[in-house]
C-alpha atoms as a PDB file:
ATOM      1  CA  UNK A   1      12.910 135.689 -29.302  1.00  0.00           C
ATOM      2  CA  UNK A   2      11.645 134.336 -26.033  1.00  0.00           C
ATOM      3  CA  UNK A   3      10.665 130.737 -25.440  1.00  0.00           C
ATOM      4  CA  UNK A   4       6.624 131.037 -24.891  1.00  0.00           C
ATOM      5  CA  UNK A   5       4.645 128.614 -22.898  1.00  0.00           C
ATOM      6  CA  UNK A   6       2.233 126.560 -25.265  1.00  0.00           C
ATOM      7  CA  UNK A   7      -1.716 128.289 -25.527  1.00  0.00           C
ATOM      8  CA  UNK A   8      -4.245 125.769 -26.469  1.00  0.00           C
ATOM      9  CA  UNK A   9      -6.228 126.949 -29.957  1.00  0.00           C
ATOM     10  CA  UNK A  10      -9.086 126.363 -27.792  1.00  0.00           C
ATOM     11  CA  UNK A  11      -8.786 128.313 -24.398  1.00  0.00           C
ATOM     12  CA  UNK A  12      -9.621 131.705 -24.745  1.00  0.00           C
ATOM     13  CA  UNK A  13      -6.346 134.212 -24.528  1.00  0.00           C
ATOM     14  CA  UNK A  14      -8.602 136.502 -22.474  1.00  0.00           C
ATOM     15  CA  UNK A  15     -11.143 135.373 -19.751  1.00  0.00           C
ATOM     16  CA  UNK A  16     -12.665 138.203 -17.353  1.00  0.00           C
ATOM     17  CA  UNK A  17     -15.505 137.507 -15.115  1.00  0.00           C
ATOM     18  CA  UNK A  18     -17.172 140.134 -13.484  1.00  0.00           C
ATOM     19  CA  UNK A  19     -14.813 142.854 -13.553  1.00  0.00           C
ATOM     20  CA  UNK A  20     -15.201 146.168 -11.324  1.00  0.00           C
ATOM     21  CA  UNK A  21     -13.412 149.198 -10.095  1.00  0.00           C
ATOM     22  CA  UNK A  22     -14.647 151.769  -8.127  1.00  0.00           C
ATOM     23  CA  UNK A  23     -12.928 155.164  -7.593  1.00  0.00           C
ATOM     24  CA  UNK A  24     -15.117 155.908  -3.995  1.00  0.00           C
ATOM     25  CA  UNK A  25     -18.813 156.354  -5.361  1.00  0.00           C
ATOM     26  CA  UNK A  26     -17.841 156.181  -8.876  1.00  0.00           C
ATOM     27  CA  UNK A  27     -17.814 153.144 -11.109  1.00  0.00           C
ATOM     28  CA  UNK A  28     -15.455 153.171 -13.595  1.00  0.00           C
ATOM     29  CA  UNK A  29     -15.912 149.690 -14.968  1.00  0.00           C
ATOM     30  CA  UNK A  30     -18.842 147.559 -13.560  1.00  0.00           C
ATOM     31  CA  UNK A  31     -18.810 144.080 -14.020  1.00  0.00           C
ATOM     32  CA  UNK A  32     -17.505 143.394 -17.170  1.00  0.00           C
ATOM     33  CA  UNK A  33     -17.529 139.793 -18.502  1.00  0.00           C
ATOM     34  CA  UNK A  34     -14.940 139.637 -21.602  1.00  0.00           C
ATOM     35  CA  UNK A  35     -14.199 136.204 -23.746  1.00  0.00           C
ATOM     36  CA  UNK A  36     -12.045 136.345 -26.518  1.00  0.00           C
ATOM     37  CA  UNK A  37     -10.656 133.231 -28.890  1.00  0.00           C
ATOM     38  CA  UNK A  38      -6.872 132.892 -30.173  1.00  0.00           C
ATOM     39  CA  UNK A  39      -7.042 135.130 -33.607  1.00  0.00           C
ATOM     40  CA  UNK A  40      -9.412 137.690 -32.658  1.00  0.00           C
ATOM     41  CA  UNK A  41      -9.809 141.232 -33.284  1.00  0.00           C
ATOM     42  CA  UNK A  42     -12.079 142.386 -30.321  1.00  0.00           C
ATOM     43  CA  UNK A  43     -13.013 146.127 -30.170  1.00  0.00           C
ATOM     44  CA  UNK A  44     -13.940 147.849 -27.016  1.00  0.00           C
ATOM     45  CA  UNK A  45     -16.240 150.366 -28.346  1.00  0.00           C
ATOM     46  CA  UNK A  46     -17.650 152.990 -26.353  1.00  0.00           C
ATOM     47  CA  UNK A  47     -17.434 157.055 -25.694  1.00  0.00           C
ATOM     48  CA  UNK A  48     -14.849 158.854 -23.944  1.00  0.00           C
ATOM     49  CA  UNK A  49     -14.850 158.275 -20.607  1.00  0.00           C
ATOM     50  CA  UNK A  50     -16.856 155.157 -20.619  1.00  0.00           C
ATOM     51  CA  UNK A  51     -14.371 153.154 -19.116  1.00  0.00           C
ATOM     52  CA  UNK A  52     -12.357 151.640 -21.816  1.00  0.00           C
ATOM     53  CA  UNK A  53      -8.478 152.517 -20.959  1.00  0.00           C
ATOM     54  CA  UNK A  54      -9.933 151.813 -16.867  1.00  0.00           C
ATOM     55  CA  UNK A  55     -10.699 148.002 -18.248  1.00  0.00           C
ATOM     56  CA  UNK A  56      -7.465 147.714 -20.093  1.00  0.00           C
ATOM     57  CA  UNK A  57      -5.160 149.170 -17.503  1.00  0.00           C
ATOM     58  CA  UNK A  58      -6.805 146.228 -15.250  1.00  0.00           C
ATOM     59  CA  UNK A  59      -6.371 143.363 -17.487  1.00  0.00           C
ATOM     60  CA  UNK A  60      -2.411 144.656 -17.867  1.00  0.00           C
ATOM     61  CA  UNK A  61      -2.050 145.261 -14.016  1.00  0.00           C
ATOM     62  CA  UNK A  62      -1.519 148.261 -14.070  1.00  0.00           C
ATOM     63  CA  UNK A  63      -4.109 149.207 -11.730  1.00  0.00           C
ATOM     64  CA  UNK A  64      -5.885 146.690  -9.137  1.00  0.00           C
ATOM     65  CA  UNK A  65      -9.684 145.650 -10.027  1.00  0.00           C
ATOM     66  CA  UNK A  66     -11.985 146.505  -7.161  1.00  0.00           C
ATOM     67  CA  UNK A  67     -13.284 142.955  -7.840  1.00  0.00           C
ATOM     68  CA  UNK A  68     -13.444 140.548 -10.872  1.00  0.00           C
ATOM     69  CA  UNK A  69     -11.151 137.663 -12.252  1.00  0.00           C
ATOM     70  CA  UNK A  70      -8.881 138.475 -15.129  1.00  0.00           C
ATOM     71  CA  UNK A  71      -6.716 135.352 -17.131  1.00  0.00           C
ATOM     72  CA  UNK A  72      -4.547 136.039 -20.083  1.00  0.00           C
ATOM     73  CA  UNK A  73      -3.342 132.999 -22.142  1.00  0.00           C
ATOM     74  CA  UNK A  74      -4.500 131.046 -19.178  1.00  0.00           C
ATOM     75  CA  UNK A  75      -2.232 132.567 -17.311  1.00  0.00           C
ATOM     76  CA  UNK A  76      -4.601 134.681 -14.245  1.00  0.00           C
ATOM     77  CA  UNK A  77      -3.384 137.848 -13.015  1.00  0.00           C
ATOM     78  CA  UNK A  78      -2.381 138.574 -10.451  1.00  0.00           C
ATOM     79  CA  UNK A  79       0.308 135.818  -9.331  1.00  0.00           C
ATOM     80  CA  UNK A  80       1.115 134.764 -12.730  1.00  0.00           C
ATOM     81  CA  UNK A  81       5.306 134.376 -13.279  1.00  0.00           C
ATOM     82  CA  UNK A  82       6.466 137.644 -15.231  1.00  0.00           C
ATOM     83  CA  UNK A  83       7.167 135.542 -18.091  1.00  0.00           C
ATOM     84  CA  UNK A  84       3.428 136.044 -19.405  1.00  0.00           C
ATOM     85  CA  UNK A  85       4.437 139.351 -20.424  1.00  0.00           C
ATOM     86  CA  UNK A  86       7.166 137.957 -22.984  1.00  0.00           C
ATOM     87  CA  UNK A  87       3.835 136.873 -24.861  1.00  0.00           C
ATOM     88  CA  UNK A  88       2.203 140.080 -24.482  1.00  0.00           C
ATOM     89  CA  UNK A  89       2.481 144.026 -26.347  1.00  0.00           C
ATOM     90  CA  UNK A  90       0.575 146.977 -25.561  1.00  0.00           C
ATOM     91  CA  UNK A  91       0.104 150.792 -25.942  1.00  0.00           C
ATOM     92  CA  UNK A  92      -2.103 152.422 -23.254  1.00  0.00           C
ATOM     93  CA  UNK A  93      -2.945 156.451 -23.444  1.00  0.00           C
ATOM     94  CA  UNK A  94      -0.027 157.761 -24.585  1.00  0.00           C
ATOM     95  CA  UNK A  95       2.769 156.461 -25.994  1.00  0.00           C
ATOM     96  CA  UNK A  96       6.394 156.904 -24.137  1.00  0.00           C
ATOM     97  CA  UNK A  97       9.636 157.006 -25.607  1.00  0.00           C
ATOM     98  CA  UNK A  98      13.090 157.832 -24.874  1.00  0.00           C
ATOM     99  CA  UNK A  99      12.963 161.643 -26.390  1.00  0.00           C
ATOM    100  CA  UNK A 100      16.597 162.557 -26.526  1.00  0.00           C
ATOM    101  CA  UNK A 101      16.702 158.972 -28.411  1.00  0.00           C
ATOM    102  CA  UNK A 102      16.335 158.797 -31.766  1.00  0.00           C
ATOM    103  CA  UNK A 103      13.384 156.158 -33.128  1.00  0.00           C
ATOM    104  CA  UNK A 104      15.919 153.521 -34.323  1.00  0.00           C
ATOM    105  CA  UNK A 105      17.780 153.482 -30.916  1.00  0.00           C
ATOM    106  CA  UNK A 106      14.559 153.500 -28.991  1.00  0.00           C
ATOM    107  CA  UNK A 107      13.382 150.227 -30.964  1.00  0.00           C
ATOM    108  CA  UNK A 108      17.204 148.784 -30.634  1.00  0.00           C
ATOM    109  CA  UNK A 109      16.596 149.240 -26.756  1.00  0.00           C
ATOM    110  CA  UNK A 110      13.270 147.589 -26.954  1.00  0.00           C
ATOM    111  CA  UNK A 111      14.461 145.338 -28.663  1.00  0.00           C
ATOM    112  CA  UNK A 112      17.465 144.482 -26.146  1.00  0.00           C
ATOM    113  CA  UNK A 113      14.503 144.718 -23.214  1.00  0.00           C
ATOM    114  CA  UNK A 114      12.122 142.058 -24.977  1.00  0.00           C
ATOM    115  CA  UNK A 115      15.735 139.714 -25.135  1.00  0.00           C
ATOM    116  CA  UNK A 116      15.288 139.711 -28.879  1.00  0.00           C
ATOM    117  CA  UNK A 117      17.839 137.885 -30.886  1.00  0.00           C
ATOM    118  CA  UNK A 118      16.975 138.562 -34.309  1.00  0.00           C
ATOM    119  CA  UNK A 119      18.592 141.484 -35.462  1.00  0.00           C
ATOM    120  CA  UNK A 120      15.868 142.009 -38.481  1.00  0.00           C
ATOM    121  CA  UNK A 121      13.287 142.912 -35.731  1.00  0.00           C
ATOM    122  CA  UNK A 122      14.008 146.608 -35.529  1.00  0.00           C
ATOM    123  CA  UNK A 123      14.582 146.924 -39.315  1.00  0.00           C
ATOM    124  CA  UNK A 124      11.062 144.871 -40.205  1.00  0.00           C
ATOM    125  CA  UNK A 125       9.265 146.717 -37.366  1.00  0.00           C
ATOM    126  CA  UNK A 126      10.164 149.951 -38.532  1.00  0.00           C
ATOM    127  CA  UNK A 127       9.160 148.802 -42.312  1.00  0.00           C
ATOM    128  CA  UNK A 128       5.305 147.704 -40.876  1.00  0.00           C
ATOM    129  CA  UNK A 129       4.810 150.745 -39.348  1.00  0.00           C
ATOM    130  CA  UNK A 130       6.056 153.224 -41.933  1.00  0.00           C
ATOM    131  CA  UNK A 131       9.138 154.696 -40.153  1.00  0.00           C
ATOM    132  CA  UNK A 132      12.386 154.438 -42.264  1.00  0.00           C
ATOM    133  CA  UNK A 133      12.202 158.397 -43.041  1.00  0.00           C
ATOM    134  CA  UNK A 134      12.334 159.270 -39.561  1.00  0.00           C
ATOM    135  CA  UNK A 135      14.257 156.200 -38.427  1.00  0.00           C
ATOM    136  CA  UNK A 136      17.595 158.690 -37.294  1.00  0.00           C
ATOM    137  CA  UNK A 137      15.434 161.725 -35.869  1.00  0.00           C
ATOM    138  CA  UNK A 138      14.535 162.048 -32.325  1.00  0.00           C
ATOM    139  CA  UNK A 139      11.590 160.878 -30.958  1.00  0.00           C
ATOM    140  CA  UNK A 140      11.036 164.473 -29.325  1.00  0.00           C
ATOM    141  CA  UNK A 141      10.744 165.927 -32.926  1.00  0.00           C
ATOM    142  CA  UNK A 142       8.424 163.477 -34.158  1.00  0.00           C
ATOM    143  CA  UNK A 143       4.764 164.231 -34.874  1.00  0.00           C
ATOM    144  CA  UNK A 144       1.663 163.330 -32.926  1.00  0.00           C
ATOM    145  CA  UNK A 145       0.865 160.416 -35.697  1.00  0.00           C
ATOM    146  CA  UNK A 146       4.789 159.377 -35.995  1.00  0.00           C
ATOM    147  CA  UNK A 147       4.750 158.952 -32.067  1.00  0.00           C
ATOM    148  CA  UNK A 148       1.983 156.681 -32.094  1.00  0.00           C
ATOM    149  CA  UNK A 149       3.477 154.823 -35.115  1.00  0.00           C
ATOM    150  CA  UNK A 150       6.577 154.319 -32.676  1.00  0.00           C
ATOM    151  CA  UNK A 151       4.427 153.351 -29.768  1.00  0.00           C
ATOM    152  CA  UNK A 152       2.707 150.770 -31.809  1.00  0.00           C
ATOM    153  CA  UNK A 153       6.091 149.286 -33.059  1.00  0.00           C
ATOM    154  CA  UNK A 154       7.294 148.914 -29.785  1.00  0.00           C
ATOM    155  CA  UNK A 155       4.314 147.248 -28.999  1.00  0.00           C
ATOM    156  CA  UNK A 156       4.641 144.481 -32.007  1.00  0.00           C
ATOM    157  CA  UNK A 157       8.605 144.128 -31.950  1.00  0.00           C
ATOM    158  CA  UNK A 158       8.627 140.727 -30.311  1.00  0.00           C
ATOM    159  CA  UNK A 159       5.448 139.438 -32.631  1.00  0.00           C
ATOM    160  CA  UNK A 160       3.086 138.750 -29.044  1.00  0.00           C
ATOM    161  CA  UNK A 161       0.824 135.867 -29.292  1.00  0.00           C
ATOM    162  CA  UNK A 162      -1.624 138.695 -27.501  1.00  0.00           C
ATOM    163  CA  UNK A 163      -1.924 142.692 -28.381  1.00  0.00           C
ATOM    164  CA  UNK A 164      -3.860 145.394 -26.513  1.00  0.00           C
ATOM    165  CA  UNK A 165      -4.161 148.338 -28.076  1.00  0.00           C
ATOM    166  CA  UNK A 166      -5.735 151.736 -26.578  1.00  0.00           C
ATOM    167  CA  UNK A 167      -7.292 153.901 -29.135  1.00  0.00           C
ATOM    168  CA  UNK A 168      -4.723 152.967 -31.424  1.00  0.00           C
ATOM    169  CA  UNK A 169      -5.575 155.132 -34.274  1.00  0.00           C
ATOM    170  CA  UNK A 170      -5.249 158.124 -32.403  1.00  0.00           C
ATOM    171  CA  UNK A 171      -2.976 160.974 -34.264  1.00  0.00           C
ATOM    172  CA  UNK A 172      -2.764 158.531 -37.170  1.00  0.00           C
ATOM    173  CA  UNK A 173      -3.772 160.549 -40.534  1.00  0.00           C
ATOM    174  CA  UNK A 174      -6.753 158.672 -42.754  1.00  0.00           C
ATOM    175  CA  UNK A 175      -3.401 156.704 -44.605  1.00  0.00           C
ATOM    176  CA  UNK A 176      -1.878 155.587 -41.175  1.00  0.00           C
ATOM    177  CA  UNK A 177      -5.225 153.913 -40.191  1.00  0.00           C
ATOM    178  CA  UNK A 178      -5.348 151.755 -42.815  1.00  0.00           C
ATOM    179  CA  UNK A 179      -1.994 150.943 -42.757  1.00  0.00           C
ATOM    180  CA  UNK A 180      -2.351 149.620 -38.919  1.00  0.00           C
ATOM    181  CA  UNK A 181      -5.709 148.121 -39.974  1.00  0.00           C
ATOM    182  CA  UNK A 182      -4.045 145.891 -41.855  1.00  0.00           C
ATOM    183  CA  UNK A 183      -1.246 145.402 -40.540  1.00  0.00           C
ATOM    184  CA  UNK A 184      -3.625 143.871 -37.120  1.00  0.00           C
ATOM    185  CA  UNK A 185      -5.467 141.868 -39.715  1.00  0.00           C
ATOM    186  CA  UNK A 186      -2.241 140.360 -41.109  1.00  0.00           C
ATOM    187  CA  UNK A 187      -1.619 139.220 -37.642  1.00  0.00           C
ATOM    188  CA  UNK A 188      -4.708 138.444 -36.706  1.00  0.00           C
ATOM    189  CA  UNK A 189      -4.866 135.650 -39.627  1.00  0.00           C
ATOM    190  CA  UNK A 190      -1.174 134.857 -38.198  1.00  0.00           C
ATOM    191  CA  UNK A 191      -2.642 133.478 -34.844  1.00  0.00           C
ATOM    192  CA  UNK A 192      -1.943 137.127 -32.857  1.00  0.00           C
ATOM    193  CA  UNK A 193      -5.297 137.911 -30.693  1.00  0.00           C
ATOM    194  CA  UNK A 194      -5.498 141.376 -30.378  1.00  0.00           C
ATOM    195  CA  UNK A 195      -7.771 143.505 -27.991  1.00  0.00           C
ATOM    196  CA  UNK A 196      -8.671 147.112 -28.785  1.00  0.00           C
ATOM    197  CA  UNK A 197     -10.332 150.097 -27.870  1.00  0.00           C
ATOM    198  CA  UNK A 198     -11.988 152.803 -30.193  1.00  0.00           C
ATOM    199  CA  UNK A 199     -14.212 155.778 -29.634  1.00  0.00           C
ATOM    200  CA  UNK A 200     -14.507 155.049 -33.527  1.00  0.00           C
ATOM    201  CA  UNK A 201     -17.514 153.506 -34.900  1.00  0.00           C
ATOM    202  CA  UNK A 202     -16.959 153.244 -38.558  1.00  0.00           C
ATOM    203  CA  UNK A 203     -13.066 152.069 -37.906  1.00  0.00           C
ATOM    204  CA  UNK A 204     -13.944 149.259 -35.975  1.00  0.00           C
ATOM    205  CA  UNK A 205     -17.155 148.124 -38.322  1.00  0.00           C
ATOM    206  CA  UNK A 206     -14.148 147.585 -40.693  1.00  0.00           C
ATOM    207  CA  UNK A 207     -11.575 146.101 -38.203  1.00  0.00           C
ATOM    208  CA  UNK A 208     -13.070 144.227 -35.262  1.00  0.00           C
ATOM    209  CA  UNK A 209     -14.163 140.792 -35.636  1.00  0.00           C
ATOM    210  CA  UNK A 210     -16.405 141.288 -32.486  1.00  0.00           C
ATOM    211  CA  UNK A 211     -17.462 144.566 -30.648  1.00  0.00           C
ATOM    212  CA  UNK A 212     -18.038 144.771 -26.727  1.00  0.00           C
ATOM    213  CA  UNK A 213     -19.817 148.256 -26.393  1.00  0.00           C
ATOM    214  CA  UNK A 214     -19.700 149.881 -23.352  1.00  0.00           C
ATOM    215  CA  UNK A 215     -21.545 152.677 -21.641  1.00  0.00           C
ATOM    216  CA  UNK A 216     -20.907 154.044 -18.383  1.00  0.00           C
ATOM    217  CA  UNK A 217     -19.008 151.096 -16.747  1.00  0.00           C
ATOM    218  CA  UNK A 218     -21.204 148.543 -18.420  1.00  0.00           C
ATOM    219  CA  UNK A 219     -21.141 146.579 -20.669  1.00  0.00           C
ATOM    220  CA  UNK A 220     -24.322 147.107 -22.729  1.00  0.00           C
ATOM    221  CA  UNK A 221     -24.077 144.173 -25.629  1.00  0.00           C
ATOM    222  CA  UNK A 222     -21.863 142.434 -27.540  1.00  0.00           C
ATOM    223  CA  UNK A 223     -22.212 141.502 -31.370  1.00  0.00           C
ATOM    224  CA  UNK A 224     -19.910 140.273 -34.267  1.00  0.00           C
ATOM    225  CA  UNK A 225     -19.137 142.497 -36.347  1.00  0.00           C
ATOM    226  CA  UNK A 226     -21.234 140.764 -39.594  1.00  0.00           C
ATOM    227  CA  UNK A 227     -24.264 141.261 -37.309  1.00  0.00           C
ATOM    228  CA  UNK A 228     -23.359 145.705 -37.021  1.00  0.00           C
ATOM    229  CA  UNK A 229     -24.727 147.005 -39.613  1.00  0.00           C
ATOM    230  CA  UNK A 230     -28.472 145.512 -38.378  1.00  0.00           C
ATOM    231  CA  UNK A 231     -27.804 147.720 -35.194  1.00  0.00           C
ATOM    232  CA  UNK A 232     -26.683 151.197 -37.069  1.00  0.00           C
ATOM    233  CA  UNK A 233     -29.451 153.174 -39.196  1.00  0.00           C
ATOM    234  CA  UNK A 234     -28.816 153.797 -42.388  1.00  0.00           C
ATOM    235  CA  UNK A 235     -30.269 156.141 -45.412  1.00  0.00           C
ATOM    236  CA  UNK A 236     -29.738 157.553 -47.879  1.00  0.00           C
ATOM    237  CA  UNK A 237     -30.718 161.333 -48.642  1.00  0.00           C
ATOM    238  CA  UNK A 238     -31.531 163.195 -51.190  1.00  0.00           C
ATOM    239  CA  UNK A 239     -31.772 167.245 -52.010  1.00  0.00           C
ATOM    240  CA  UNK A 240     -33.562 168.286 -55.446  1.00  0.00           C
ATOM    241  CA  UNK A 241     -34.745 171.688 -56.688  1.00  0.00           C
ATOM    242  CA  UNK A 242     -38.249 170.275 -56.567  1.00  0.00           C
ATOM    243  CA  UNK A 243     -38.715 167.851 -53.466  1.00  0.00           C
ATOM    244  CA  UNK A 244     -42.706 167.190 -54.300  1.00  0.00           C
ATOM    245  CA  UNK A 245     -41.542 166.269 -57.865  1.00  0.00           C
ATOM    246  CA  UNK A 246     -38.760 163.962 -57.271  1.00  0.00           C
ATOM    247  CA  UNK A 247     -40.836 162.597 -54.127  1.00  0.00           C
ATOM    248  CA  UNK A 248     -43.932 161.411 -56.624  1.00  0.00           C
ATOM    249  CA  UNK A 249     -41.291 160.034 -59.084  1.00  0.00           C
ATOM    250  CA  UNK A 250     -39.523 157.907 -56.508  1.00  0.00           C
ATOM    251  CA  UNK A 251     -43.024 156.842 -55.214  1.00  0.00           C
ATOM    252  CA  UNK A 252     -43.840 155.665 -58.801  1.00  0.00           C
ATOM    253  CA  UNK A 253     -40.578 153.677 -58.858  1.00  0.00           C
ATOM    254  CA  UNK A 254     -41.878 151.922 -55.452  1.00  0.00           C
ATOM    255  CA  UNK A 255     -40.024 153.574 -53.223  1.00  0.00           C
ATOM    256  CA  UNK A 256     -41.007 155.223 -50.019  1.00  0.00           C
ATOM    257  CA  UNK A 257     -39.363 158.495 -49.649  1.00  0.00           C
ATOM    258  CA  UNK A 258     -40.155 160.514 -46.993  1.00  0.00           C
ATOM    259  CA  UNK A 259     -39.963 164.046 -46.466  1.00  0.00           C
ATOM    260  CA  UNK A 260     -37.452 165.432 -43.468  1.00  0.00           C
ATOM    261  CA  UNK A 261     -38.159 168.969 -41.710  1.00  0.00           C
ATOM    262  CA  UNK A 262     -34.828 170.488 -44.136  1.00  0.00           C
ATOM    263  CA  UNK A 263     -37.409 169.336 -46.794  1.00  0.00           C
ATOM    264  CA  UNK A 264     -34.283 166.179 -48.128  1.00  0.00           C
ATOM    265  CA  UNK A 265     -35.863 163.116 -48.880  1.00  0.00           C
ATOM    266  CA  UNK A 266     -35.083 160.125 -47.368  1.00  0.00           C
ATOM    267  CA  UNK A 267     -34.852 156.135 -48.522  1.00  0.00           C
ATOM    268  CA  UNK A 268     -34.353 153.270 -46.385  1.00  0.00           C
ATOM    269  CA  UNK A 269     -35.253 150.611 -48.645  1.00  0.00           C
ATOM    270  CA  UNK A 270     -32.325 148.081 -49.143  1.00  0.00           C
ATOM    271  CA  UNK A 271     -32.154 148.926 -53.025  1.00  0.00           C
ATOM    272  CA  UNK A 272     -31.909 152.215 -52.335  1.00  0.00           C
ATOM    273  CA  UNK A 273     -29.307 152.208 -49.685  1.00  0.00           C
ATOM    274  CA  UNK A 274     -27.202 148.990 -52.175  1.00  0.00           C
ATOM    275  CA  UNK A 275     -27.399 150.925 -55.106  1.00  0.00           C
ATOM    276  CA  UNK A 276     -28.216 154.812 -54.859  1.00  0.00           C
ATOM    277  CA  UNK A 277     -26.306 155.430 -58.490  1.00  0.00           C
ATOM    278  CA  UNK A 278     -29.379 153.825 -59.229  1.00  0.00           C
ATOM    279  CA  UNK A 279     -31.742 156.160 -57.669  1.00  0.00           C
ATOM    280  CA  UNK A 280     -29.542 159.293 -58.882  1.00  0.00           C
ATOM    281  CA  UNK A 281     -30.187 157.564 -62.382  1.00  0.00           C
ATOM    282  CA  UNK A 282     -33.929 157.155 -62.025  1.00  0.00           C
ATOM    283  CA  UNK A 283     -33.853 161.219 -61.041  1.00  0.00           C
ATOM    284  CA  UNK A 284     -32.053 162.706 -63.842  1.00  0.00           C
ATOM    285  CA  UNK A 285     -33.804 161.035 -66.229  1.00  0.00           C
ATOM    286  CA  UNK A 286     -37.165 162.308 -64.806  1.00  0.00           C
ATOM    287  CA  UNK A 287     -35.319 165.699 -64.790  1.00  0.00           C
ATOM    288  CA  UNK A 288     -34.597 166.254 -61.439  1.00  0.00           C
ATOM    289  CA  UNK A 289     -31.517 165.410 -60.833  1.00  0.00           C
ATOM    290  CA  UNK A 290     -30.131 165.536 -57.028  1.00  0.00           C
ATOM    291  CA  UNK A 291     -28.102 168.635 -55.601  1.00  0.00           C
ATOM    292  CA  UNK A 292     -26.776 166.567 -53.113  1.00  0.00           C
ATOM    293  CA  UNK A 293     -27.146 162.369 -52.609  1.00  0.00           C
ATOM    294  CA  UNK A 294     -25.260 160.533 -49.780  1.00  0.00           C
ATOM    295  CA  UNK A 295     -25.443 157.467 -47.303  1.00  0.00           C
ATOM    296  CA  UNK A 296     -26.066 158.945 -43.577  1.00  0.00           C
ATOM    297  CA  UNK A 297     -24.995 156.122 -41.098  1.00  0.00           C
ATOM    298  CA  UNK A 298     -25.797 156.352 -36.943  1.00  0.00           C
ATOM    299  CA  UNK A 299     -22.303 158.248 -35.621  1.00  0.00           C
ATOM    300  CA  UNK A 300     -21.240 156.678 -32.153  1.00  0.00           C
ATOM    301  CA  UNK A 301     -23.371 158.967 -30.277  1.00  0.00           C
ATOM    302  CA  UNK A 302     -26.317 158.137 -31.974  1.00  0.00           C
ATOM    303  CA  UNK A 303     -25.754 154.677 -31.841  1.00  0.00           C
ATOM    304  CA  UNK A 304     -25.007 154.926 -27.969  1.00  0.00           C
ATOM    305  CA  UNK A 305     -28.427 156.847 -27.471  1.00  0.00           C
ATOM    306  CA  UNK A 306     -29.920 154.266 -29.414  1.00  0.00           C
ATOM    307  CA  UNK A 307     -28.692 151.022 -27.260  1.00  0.00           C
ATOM    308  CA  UNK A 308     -28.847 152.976 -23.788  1.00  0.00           C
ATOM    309  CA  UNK A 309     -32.610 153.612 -24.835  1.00  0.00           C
ATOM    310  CA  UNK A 310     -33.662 150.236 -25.959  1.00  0.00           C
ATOM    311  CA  UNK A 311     -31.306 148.884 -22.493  1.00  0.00           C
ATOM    312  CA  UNK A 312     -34.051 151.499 -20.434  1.00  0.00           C
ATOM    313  CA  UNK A 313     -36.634 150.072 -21.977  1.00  0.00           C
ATOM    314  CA  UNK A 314     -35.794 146.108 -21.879  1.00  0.00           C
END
């Protein structure tokens, strides 16, 4: 593996001050200020189109910023040597391969690209991301998910100190999710600092150990994620036979239902929304057992209306 240049554990792998790019009269990103520490998991959450890939394509090179300042491992772009990129993967949009080549040889040629000397990279790669059975067939024939899962591998061969991922979930089934969840964690807690984007609220809640969300070019807040469930609204709700009835007996157990227009109650109380076996108990035993009893949380859009309001407001 290539030699790579010392990082102190205390200068952040990614710095960006003030970051822009305009496409005429559009903004695409505007003025985004980005910090993140050696070890990270840092989410870019926002909706389509709200200028997530825009940012990340900048802080690769791939496209010039209209203004801003961009380091990565104290390294700043542009004019850095092209070593920095021996200590950097990524996966932006879609992921390319060699499609005539099958997904061993495309990994054996990344492999040969990144100067690799191990020859247990391609074989442990492959094993992380869940490609032996499909290690001899072509790239061209793989799936939407299996394509990603080779994008992603390419991405990690050479173990980067830094990762940047774009929506890297996408075409992954529920199974493949969690399997490159924690496969970023593992390297997270190995010293990797990795830098994502998601359209995905509930994936990143479990992923990210902070969130930059952005909205239109901007970056509205930042949080950890310990601090996310405060910002999303949660309850639970609950369908009987006999609404009034099971209203009064929650009401008697000190809770403060509340009656939506589809006539479902609805809790908020922490209790409720800790333990709702318990409130399903408390109802069948009164004899009125739910039809239907589930945690709602805030989906991204929600969520987005939410902040952009508040923002409007402030």
């Amino acid at each position: 593996m290539p030699e790579r240049s010392p990082v102190s554990s205390s200068q952040p792998v990614i710095q960006v001050h003030n970051l822009a790019k305009h496409y005429g009269p559009v903004q695409a990103v505007d003025g985004i200020d980005i910090t993140v520490a050696r070890g990270e998991i840092y989410a870019l959450l926002g909706l389509n189109g709200a200028g997530k890939t825009t940012t990340i394509r900048m802080l690769l090179g791939m496209i010039k910023p209209t203004a801003g300042v961009v380091s990565l491992l104290g390294r700043p772009l542009p004019g850095s040597r092209a070593d920095l990129w021996a200590d950097v993967g990524y996966l932006v949009e879609t992921p390319a391969a060699y499609p005539e080549l099958t997904v061993a040889q495309n990994l054996h040629l990344a492999a040969r690209l990144r100067k690799l000397t191990s020859r247990d990279a391609v074989d442990t790669v492959i094993a992380d991301l869940g490609l032996a059975p499909y290690a001899r067939r072509r790239a061209s024939d793989l799936s939407l998910g299996n394509q990603q899962r080779l994008g992603l591998a390419k991405a990690f061969i050479h173990r980067p100190a830094l990762l940047i991922l774009d929506e890297p979930g996408n075409g992954l089934d529920p199974a493949g999710v969690v399997e490159i969840r924690l496969l970023l964690q593992t390297l997270a807690a190995q010293g990797t600092t990795v830098l994502l984007s998601s359209h995905i609220l509930a994936e990143v809640a479990r992923l990210a150990t902070r969130i930059g969300v952005i909205h239109d070019g901007r970056m509205i807040t930042e949080l950890a994620t310990e601090d996310l469930p405060a910002q999303v609204h949660r309850q639970l709700s609950i369908s009987t036979r006999d609404p009034r009835a099971a209203a009064a007996v929650l009401q008697s157990a000190g809770h403060h239902p509340i009656t939506s227009a589809d006539h479902r109650l609805v809790l908020t109380g922490h209790h409720a929304l800790e333990h709702p076996e318990d409130i399903a108990t408390l109802l069948v035993h009164a004899g009125h057992p739910p039809t239907h009893l589930a945690i709602d949380e805030d989906d991204l859009e929600t969520f987005f209306l939410r902040l952009t309001g508040r923002e409007a407001s402030s």
